[in-house]
C-alpha atoms as a PDB file:
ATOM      1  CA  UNK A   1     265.602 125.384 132.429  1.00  0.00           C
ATOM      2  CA  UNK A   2     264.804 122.435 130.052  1.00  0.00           C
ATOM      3  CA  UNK A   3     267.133 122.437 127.728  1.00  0.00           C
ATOM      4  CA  UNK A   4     264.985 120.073 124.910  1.00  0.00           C
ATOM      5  CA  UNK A   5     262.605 122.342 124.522  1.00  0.00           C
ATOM      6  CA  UNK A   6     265.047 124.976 124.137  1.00  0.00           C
ATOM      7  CA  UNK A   7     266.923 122.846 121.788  1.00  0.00           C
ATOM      8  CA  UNK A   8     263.323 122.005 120.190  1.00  0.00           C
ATOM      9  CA  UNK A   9     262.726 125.982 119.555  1.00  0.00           C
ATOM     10  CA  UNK A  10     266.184 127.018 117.682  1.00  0.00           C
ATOM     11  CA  UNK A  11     265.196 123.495 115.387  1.00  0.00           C
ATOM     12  CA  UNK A  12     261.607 124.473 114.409  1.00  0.00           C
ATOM     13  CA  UNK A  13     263.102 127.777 113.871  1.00  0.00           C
ATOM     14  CA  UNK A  14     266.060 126.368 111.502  1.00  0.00           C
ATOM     15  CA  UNK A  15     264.101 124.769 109.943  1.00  0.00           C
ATOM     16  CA  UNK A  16     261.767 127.386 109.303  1.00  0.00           C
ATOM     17  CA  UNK A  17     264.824 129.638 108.297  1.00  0.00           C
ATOM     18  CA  UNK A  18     265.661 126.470 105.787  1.00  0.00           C
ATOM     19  CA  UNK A  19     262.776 126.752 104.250  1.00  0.00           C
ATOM     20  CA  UNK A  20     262.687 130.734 103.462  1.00  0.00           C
ATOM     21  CA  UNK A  21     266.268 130.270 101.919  1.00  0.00           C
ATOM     22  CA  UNK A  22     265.452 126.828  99.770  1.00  0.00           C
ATOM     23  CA  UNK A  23     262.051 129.414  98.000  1.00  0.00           C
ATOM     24  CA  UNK A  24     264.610 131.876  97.134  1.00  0.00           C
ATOM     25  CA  UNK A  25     267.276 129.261  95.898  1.00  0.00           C
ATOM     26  CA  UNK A  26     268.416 129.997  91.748  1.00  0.00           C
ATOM     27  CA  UNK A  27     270.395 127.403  90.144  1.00  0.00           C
ATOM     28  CA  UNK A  28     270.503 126.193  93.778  1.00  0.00           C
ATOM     29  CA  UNK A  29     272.426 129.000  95.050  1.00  0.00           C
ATOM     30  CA  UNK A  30     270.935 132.071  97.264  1.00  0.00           C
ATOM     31  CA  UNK A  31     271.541 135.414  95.609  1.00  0.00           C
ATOM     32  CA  UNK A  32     273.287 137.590  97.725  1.00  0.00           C
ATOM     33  CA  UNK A  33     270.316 140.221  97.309  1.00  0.00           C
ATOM     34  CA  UNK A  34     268.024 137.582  98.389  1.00  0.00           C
ATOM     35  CA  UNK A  35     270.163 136.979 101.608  1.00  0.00           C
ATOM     36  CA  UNK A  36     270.230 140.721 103.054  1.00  0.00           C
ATOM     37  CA  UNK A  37     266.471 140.695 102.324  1.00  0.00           C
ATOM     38  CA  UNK A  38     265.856 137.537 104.033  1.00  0.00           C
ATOM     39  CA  UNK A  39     268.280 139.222 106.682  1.00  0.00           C
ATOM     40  CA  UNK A  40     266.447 142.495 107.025  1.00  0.00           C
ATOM     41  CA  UNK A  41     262.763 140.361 106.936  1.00  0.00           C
ATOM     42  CA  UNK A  42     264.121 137.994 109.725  1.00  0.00           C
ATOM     43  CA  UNK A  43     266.440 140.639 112.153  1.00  0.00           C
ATOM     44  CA  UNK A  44     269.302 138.473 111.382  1.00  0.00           C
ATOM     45  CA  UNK A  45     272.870 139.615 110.628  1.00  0.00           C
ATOM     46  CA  UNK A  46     274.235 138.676 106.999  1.00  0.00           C
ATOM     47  CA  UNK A  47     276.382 136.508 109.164  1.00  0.00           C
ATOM     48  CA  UNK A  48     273.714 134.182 110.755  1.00  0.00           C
ATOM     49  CA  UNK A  49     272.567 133.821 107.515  1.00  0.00           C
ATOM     50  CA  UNK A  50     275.333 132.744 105.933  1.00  0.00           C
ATOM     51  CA  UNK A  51     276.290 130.394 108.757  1.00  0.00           C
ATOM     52  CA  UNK A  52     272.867 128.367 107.749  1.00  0.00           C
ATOM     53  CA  UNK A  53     273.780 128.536 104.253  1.00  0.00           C
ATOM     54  CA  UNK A  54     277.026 126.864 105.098  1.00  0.00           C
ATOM     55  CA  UNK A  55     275.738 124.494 107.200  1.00  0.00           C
ATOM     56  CA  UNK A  56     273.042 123.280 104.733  1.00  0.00           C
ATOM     57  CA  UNK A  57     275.410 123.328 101.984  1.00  0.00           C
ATOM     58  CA  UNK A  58     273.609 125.781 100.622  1.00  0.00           C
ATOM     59  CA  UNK A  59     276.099 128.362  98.251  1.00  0.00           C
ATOM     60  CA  UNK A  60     276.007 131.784  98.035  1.00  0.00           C
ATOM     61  CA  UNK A  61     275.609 133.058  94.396  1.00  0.00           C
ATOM     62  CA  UNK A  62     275.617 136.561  92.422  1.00  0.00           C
ATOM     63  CA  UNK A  63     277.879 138.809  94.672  1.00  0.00           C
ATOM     64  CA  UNK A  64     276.567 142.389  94.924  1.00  0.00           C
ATOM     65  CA  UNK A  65     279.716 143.518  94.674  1.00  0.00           C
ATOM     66  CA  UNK A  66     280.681 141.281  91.519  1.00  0.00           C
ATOM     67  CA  UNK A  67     283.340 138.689  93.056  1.00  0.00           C
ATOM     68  CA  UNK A  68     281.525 135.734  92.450  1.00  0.00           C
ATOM     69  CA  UNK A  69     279.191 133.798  91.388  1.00  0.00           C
ATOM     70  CA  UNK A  70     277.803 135.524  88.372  1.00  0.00           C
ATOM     71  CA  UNK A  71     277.589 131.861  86.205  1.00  0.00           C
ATOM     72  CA  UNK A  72     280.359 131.248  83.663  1.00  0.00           C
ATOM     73  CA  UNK A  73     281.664 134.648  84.111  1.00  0.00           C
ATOM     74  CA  UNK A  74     282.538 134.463  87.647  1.00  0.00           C
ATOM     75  CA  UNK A  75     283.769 137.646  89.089  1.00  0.00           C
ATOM     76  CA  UNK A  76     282.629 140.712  86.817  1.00  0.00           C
ATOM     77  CA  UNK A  77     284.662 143.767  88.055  1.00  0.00           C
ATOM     78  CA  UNK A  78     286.421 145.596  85.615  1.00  0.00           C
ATOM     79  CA  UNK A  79     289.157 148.018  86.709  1.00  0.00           C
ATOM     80  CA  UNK A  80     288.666 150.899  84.514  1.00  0.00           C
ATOM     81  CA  UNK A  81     286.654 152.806  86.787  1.00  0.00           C
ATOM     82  CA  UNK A  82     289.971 154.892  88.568  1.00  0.00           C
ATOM     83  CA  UNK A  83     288.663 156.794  92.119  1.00  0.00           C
ATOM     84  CA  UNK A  84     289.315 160.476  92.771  1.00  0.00           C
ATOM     85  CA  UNK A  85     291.988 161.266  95.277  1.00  0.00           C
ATOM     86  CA  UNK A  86     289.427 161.724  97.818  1.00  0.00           C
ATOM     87  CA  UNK A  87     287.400 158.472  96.890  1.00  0.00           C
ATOM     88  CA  UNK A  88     290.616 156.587  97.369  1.00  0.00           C
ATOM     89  CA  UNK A  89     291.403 158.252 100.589  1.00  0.00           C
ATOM     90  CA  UNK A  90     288.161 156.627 101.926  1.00  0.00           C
ATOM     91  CA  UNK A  91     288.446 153.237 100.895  1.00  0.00           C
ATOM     92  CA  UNK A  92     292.058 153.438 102.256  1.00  0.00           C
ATOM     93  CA  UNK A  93     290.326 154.437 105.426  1.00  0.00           C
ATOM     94  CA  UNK A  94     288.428 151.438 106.057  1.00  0.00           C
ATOM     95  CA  UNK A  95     291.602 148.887 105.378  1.00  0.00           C
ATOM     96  CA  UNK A  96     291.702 146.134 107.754  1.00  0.00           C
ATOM     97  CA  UNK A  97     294.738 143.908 107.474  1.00  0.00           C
ATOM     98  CA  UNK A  98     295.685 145.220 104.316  1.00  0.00           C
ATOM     99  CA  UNK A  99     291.913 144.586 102.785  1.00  0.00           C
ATOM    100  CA  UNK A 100     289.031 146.202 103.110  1.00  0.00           C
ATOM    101  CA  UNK A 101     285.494 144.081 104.612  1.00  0.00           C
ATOM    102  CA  UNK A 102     282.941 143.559 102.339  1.00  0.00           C
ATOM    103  CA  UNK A 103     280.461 145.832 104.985  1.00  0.00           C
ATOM    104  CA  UNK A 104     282.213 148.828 104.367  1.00  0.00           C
ATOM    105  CA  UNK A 105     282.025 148.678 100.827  1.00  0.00           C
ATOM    106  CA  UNK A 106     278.038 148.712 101.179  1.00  0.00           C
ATOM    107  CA  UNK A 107     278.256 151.291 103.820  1.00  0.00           C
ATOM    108  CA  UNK A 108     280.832 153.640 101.287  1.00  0.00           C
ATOM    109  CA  UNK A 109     278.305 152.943  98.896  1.00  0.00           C
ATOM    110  CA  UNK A 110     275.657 153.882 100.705  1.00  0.00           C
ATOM    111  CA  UNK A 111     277.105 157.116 102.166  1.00  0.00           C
ATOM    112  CA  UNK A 112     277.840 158.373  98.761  1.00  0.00           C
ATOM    113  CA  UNK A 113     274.757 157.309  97.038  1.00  0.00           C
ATOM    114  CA  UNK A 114     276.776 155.091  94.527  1.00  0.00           C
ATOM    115  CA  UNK A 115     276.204 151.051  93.682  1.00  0.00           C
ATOM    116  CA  UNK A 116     277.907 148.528  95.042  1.00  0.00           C
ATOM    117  CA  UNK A 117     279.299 147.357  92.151  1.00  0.00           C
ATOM    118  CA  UNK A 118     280.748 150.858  91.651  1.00  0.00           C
ATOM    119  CA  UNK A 119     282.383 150.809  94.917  1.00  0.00           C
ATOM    120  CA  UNK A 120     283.960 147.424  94.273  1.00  0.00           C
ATOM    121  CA  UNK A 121     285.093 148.293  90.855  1.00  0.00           C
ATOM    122  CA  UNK A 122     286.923 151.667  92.299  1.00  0.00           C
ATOM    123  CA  UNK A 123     288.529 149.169  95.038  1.00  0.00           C
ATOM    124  CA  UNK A 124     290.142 146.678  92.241  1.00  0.00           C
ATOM    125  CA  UNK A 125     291.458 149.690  90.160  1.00  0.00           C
ATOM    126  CA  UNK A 126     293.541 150.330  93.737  1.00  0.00           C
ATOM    127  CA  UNK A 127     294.179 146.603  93.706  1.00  0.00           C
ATOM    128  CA  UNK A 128     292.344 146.377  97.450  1.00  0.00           C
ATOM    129  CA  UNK A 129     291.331 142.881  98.083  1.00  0.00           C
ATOM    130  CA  UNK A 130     287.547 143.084  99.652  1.00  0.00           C
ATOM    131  CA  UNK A 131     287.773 140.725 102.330  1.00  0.00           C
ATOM    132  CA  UNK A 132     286.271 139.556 104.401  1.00  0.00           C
ATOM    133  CA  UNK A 133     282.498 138.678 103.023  1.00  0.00           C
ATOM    134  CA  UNK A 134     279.414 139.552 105.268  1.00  0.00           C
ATOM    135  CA  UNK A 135     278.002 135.863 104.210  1.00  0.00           C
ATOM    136  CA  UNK A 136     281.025 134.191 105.417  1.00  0.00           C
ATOM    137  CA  UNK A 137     281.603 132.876 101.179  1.00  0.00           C
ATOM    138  CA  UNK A 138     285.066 134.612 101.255  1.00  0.00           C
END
């Protein structure tokens, strides 16, 4: 198989990819929102996406779940939202290595019909780190 056209196919398509992040770019950082949409548009895991970012130099900006990237403020959790019993049973349940990824905060989230944000907040009122991040940023 020729390898340079090959080669010549994953660059045109890079590039391409390049191009759909730069037109979504704000204060030259790609909103988290704006990846998983590209993500979902493309077929692309979070991952893959993030990997381009990276290697472009490209940051990722305005976490879903509030842990970075919201300007000045940074992270914009606040810890005053305390879980039930059962609600902390669950995020306990997806620990990995004493944290808890990023992915199953969405997919608590989405199972229960609550925001992100929501979800995140709950997990820093239990002091669980949220690690690691779909986009590779954390």
């Amino acid at each position: 198989m020729d390898t340079s056209s090959e080669n010549n196919h994953n660059d045109n398509y890079v590039l391409q990819l390049q191009k759909e992040i730069e037109t979504e770019l704000k204060e030259g950082r790609l909103p988290c929102v704006s990846a998983e949409k590209l993500s979902r548009r493309k077929n692309l895991r979070l991952q893959e996406i993030g990997y381009v970012c990276n290697t472009l130099g490209i940051r990722i900006g305005w976490c879903q779940l509030g842990l970075f990237g919201h300007g000045s403020k940074g992270k914009i959790l606040i810890k005053t939202i305390q879980p039930s019993p059962e609600m902390e049973k669950m995020i306990r349940r997806y620990l990995a290595n004493g944290s808890i990824p990023c992915c199953s905060v969405w997919k608590i989230a989405a199972k229960l019909r609550l925001p992100r944000l929501y979800v995140a907040a709950m997990c820093e009122a239990l002091n669980v780190k949220i690690s690691p991040c779909q986009l590779g940023a954390f």
